[in-house]
N, C-alpha and C. Protein backbone atom coordinates (compact mmCIF):
# COMPACT_ATOMS: atom_id res chain seq x y z
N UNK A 1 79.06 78.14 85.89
CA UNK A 1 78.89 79.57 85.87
C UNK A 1 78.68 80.13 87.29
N UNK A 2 78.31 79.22 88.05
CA UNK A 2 77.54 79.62 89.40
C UNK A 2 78.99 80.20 90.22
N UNK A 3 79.87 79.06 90.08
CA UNK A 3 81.49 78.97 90.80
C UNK A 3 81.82 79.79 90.70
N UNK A 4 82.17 81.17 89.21
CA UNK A 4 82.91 81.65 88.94
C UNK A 4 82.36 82.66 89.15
N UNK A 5 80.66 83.03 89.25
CA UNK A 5 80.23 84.42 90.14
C UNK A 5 80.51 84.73 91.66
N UNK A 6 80.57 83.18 92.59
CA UNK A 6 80.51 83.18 93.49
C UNK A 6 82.20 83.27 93.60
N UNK A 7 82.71 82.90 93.02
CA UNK A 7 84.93 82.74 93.32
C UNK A 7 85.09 84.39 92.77
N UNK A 8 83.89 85.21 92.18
CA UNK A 8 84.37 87.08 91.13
C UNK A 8 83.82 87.27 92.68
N UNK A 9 82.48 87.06 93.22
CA UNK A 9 82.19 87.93 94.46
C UNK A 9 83.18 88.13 95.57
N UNK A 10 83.95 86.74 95.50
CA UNK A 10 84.68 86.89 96.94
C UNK A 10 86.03 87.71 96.29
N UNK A 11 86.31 87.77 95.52
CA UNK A 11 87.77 87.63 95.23
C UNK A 11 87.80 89.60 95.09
N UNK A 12 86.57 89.97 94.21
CA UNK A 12 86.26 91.30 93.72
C UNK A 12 85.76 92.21 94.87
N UNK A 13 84.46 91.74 95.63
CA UNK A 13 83.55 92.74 96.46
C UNK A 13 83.73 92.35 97.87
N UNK A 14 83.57 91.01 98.33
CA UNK A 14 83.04 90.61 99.62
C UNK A 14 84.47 89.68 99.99
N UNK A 15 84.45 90.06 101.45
CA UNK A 15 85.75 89.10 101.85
C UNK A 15 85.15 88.86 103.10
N UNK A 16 85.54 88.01 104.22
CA UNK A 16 85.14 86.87 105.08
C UNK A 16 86.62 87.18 106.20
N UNK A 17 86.65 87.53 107.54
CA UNK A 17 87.91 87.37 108.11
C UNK A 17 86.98 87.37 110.00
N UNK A 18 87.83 86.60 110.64
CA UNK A 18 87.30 86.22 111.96
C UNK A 18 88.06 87.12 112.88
N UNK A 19 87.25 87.63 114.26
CA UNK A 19 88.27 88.70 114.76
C UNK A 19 88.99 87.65 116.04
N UNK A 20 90.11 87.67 116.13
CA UNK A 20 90.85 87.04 117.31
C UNK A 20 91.48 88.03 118.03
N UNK A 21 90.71 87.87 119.19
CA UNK A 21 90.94 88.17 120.43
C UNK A 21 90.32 89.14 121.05
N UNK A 22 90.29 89.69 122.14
CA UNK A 22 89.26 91.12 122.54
C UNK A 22 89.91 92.22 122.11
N UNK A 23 90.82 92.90 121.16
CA UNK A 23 90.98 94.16 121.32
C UNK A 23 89.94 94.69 120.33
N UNK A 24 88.83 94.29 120.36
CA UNK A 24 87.22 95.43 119.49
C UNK A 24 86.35 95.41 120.73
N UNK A 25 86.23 94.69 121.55
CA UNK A 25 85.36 94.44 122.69
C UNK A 25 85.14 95.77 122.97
N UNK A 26 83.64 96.30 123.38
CA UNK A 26 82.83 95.27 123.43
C UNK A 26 82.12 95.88 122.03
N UNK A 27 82.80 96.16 121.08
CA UNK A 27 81.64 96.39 119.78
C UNK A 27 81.84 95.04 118.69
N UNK A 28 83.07 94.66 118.67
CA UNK A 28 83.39 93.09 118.10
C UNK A 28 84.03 92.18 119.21
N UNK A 29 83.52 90.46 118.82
CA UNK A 29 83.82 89.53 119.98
C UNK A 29 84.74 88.89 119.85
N UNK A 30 85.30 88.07 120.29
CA UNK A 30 86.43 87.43 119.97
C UNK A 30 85.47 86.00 119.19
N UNK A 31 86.05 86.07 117.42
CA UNK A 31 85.61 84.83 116.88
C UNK A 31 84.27 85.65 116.29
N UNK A 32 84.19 86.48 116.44
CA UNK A 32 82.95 86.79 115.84
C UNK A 32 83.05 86.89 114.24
N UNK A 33 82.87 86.80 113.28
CA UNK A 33 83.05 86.07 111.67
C UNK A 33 82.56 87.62 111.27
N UNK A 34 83.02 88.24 110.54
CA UNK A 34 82.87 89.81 109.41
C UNK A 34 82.81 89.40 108.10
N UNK A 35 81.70 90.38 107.81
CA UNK A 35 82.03 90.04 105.94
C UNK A 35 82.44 91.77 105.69
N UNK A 36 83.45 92.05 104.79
CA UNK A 36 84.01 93.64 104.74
C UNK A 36 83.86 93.70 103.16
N UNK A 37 83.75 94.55 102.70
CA UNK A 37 83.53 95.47 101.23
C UNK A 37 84.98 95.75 100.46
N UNK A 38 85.08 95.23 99.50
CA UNK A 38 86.09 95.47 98.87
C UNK A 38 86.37 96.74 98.13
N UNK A 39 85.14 97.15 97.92
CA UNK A 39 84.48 97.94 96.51
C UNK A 39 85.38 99.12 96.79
N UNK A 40 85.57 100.01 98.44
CA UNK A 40 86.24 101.61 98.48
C UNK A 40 87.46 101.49 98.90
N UNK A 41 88.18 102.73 98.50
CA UNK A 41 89.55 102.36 99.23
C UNK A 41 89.62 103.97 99.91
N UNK A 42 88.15 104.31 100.14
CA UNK A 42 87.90 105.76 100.89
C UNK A 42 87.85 105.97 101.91
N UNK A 43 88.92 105.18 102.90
CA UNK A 43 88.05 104.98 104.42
C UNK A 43 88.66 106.45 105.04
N UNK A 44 87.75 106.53 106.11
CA UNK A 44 87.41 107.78 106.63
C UNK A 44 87.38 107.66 108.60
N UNK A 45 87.54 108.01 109.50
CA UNK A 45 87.97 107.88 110.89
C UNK A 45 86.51 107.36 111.04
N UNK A 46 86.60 106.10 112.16
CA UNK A 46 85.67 105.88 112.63
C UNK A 46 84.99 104.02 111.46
N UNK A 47 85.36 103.98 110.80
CA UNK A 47 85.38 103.04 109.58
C UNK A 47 86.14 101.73 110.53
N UNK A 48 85.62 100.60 110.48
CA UNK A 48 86.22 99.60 110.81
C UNK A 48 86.62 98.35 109.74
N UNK A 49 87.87 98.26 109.93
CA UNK A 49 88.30 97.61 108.56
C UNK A 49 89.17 96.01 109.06
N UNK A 50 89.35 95.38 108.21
CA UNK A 50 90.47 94.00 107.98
C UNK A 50 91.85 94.60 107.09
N UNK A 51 93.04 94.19 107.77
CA UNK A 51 94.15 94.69 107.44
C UNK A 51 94.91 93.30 107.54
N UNK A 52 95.93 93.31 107.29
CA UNK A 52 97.20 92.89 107.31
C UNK A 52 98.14 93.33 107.58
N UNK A 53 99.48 93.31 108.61
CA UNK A 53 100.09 93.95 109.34
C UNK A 53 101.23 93.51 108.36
N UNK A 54 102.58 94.03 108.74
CA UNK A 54 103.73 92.98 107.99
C UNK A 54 104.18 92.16 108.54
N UNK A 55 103.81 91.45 109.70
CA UNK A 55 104.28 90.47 110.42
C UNK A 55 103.48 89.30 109.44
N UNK A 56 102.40 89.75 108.29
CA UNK A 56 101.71 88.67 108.12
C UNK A 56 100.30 87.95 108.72
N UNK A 57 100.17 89.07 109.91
CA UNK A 57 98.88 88.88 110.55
C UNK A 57 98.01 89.21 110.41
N UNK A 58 96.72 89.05 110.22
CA UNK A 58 95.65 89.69 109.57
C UNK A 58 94.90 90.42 111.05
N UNK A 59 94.37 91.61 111.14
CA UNK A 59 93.70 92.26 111.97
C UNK A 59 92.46 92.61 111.90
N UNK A 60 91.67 93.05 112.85
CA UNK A 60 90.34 93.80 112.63
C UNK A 60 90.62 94.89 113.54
N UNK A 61 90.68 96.35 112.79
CA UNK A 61 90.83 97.71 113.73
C UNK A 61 89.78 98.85 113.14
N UNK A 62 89.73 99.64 114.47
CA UNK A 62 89.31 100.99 113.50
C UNK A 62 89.92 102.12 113.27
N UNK A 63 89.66 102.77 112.20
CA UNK A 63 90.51 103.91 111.89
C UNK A 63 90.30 105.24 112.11
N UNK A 64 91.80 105.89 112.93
CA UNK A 64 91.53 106.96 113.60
C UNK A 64 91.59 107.96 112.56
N UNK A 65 92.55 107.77 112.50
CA UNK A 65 93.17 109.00 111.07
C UNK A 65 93.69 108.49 110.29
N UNK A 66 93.54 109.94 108.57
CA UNK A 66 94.21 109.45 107.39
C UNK A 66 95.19 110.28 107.10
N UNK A 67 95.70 109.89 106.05
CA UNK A 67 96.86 110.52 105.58
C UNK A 67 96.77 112.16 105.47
N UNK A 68 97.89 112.85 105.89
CA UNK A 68 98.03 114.19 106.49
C UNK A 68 97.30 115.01 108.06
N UNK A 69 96.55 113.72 108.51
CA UNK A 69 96.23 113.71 110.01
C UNK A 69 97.35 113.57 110.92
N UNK A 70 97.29 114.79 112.06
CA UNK A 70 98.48 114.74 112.90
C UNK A 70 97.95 114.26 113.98
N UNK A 71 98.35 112.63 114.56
CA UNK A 71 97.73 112.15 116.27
C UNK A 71 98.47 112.14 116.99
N UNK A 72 97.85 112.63 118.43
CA UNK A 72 98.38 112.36 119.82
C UNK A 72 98.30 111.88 120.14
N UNK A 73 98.54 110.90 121.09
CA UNK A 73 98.17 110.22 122.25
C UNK A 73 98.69 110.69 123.44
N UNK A 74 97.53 111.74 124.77
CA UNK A 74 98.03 111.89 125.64
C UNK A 74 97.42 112.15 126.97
N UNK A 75 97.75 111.77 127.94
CA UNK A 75 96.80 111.51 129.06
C UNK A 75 95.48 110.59 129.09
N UNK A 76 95.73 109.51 128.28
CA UNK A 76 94.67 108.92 127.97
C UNK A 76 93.88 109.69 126.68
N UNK A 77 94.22 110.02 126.03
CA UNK A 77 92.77 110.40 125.41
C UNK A 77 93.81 110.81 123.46
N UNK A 78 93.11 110.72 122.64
CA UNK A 78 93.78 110.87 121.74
C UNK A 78 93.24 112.19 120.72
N UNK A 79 94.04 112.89 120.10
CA UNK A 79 94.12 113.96 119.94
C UNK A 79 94.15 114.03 118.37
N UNK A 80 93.41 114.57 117.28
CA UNK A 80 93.66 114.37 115.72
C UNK A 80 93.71 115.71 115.22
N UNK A 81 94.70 115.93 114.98
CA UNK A 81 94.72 117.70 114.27
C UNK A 81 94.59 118.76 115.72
N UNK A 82 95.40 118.15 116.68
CA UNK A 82 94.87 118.89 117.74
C UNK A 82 93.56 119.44 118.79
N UNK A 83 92.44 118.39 118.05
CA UNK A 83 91.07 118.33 118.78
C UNK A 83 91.32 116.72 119.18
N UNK A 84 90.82 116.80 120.49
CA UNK A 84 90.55 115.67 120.81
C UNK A 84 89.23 114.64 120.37
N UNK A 85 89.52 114.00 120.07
CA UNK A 85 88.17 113.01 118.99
C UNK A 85 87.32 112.47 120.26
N UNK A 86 86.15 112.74 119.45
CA UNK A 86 84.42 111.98 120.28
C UNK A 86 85.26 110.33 119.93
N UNK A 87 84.61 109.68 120.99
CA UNK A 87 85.28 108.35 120.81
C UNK A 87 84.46 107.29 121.27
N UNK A 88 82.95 107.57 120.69
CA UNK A 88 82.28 106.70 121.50
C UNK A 88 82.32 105.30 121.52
N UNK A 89 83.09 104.54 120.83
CA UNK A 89 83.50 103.22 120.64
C UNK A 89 84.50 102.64 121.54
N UNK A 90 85.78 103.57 121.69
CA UNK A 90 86.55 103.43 122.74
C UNK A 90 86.57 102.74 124.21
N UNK A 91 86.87 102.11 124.67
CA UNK A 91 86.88 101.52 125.74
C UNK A 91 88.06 101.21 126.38
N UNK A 92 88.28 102.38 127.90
CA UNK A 92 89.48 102.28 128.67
C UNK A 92 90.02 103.55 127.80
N UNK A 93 91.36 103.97 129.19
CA UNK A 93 92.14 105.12 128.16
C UNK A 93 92.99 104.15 126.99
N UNK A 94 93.41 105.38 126.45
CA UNK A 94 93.90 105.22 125.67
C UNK A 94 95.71 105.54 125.96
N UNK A 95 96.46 104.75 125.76
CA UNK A 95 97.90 105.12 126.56
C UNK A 95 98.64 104.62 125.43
N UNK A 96 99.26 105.76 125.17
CA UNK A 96 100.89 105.66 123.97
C UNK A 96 101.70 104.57 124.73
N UNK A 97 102.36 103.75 124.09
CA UNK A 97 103.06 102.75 123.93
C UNK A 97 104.54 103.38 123.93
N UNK A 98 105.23 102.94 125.20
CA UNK A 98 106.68 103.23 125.29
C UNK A 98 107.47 102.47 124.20
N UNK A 99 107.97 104.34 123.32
CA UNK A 99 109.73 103.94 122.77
C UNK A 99 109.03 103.20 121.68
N UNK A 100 107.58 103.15 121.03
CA UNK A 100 107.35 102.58 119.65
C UNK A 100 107.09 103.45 118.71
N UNK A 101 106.17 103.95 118.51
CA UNK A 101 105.55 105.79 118.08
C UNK A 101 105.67 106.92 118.91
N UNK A 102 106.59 108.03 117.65
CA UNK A 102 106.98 109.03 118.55
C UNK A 102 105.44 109.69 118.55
N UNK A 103 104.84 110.48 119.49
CA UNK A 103 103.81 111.28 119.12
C UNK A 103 104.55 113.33 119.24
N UNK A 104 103.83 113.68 118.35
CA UNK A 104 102.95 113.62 117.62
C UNK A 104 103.63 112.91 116.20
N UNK A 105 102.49 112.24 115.64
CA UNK A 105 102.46 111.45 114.84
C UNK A 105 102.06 112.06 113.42
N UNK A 106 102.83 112.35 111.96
CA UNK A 106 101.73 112.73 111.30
C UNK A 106 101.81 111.32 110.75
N UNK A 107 100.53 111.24 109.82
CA UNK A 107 100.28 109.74 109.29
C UNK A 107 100.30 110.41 107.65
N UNK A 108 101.24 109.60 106.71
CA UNK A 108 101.25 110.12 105.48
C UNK A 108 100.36 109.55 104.53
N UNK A 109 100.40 110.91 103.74
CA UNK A 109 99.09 109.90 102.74
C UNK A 109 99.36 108.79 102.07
N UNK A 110 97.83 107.98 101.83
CA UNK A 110 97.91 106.30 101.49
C UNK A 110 97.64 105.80 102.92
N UNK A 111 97.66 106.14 103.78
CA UNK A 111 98.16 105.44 104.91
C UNK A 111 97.16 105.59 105.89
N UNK A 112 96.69 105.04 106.85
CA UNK A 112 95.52 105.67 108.49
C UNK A 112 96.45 104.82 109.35
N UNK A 113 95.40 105.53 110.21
CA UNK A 113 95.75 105.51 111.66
C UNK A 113 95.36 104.44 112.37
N UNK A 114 95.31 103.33 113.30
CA UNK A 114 94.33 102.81 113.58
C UNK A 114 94.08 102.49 114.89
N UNK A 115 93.26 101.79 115.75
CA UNK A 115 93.30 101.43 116.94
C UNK A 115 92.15 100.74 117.31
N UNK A 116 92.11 99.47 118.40
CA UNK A 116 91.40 98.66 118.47
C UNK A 116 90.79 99.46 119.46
N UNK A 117 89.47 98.91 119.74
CA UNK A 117 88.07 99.60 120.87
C UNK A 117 88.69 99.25 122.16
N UNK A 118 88.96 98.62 122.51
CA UNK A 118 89.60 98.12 123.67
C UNK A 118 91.13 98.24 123.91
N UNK A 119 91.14 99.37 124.13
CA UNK A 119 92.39 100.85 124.18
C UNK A 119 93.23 99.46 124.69
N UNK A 120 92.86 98.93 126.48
CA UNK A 120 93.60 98.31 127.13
C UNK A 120 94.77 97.31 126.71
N UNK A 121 94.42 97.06 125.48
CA UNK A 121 94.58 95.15 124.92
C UNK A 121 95.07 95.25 123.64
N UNK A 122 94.85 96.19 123.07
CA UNK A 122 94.80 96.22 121.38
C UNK A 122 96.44 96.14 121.05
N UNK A 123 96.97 95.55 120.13
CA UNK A 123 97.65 95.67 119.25
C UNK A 123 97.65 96.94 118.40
N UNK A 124 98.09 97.65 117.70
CA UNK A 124 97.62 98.59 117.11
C UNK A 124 98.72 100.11 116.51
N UNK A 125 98.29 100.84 115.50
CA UNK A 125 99.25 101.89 115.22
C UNK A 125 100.00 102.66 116.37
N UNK A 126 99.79 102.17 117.70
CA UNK A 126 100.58 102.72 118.44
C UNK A 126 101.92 101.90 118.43
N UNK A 127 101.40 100.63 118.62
CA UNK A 127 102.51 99.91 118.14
C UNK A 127 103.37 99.55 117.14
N UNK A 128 102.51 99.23 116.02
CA UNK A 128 103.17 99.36 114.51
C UNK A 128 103.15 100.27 113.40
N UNK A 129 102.59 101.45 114.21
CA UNK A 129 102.42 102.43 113.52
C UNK A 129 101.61 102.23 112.29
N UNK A 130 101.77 103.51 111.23
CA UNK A 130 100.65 103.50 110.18
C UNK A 130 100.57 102.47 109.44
N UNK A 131 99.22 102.22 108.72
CA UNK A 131 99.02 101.11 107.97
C UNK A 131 98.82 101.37 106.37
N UNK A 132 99.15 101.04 105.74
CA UNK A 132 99.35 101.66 104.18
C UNK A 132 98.18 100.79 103.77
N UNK A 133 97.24 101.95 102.59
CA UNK A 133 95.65 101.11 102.26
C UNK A 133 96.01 100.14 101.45
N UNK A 134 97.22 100.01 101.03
CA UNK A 134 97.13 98.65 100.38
C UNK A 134 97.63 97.21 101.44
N UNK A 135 97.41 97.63 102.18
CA UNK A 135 97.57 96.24 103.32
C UNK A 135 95.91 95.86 103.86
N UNK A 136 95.16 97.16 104.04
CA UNK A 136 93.51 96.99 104.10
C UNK A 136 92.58 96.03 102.81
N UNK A 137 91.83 94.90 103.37
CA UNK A 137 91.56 94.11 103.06
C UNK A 137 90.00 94.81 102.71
N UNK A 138 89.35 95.70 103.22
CA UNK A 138 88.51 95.99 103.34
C UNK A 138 87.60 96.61 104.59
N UNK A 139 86.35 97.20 104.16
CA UNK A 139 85.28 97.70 105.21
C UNK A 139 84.98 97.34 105.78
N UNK A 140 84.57 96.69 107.27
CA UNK A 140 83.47 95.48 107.89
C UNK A 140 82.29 96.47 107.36
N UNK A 141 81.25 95.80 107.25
CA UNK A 141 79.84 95.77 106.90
C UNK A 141 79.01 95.37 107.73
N UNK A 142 79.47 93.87 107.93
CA UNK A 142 78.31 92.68 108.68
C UNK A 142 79.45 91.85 109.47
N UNK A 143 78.70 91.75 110.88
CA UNK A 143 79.05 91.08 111.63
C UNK A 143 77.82 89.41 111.99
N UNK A 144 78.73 88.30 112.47
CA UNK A 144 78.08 87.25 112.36
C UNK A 144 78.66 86.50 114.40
N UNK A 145 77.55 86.13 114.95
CA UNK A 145 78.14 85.11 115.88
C UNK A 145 77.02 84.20 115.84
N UNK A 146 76.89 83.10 116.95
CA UNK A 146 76.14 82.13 117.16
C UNK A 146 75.05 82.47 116.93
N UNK A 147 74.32 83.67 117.79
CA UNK A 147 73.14 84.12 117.84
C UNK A 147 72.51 84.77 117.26
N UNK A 148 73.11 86.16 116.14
CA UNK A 148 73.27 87.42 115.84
C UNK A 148 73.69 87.40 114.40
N UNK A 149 73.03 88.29 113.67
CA UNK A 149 73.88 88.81 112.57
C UNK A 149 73.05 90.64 112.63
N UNK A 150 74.14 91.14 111.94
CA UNK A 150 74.02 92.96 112.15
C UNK A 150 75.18 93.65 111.36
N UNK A 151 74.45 94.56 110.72
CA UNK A 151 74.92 95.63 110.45
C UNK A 151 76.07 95.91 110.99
N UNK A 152 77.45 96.26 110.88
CA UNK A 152 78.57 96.99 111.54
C UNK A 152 78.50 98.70 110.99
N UNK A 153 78.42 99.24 112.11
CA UNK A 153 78.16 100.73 111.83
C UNK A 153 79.65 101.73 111.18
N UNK A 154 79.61 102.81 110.78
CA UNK A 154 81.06 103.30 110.17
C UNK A 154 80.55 104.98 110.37
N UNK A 155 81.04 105.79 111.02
CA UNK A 155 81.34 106.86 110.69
C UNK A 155 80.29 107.67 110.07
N UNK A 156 79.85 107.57 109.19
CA UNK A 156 78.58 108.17 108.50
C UNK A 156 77.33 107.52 109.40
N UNK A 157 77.48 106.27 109.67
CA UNK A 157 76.19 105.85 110.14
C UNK A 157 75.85 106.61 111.43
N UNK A 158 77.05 106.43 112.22
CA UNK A 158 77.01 107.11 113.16
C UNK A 158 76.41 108.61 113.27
N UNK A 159 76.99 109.51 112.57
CA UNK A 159 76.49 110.79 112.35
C UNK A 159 74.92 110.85 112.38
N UNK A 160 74.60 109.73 111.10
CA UNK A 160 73.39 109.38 110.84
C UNK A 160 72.12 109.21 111.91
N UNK A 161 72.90 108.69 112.94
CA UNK A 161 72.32 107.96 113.66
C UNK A 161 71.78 109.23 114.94
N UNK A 162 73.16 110.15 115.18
CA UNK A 162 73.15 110.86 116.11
C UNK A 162 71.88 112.35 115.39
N UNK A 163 72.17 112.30 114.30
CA UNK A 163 71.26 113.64 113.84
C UNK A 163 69.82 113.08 113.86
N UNK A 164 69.44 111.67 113.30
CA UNK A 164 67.79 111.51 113.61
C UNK A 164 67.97 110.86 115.33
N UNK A 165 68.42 110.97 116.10
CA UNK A 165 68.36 111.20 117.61
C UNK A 165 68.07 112.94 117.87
N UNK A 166 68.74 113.85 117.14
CA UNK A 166 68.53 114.89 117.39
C UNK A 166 66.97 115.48 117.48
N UNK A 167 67.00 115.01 115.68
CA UNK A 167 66.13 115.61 115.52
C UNK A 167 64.48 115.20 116.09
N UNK A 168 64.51 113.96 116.96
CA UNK A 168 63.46 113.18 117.67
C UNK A 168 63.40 113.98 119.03
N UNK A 169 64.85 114.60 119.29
CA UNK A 169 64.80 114.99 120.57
C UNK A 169 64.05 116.38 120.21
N UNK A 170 64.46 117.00 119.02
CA UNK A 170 63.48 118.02 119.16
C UNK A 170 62.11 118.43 118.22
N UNK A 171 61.65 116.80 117.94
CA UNK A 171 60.12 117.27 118.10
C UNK A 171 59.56 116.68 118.82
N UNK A 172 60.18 116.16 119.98
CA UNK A 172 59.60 115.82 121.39
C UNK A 172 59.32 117.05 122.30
């Protein structure tokens, strides 16, 4: 009985995927082990997920935009519905990829946007363009290395995070 809760957890809620190579640096490591959420298929900008590309490769990215989001990429900096996005994860500009994605980009629904933290290095929807949610494996949640295990933050947390900063700043 034990097997078949533990073979429903992985198979149903919780999945297991390792990140190779630096394009998350420096918020994921290279080899660093994720456990991601099966449970939503609601992801939202800023959400870091496990995908599968069609080459067959499995990825770890985060997601810029969703379906009926229009992105830029320009002068370094990337652009969603015509505002340029807070990007505090980002690392290095950000530079459109010659002759792969035309920009502007809309991304159709079913589908996001995505891009690794490490603009420089990443693989990513600039290159293979949008990713359809049924290639997403899931949420990261939890991150694991030698030393460390933690929380992986998403979008809400963030917000979360920035409004009780606010609000500390002002009853200081």
């Amino acid at each position: 009985m034990l097997i078949v809760a533990v073979f429903a957890l992985f198979r149903f809620v919780i999945g297991l995927s390792v990140v190779g190579g630096d394009s998350m640096v420096p918020n994921l490591l290279d080899q660093d082990i994720v456990v991601y959420s099966r449970l939503s298929r609601d992801y939202q900008p800023g959400d870091i997920i496990a995908m599968r590309v069609p080459s067959g490769e499995y990825y770890v990215k985060r997601v810029i935009a969703t379906g009926g989001d229009i992105v830029e990429v320009r002068n370094g900096h990337v652009r969603v519905n015509g505002v340029e996005i807070e990007d505090p994860w980002g690392y290095g500009e950000t530079r459109a990829e010659r002759g792969t994605v035309i920009y502007p980009y809309p991304v159709r629904e079913g589908n996001v946007f995505v891009l690794g933290d490490n603009r420089r290095v990443s693989m990513d929807s600039r290159t293979f363009g949008e990713v359809n949610i049924r290639q997403i494996r899931g949420r990261i949640v939890l991150r694991a290395g030698i030393w460390y295990l933690e929380p992986v933050g998403n979008a809400a947390t963030w917000e979360d995070e920035e409004e009780g900063e606010n609000e500390k700043e002002n009853r200081d």
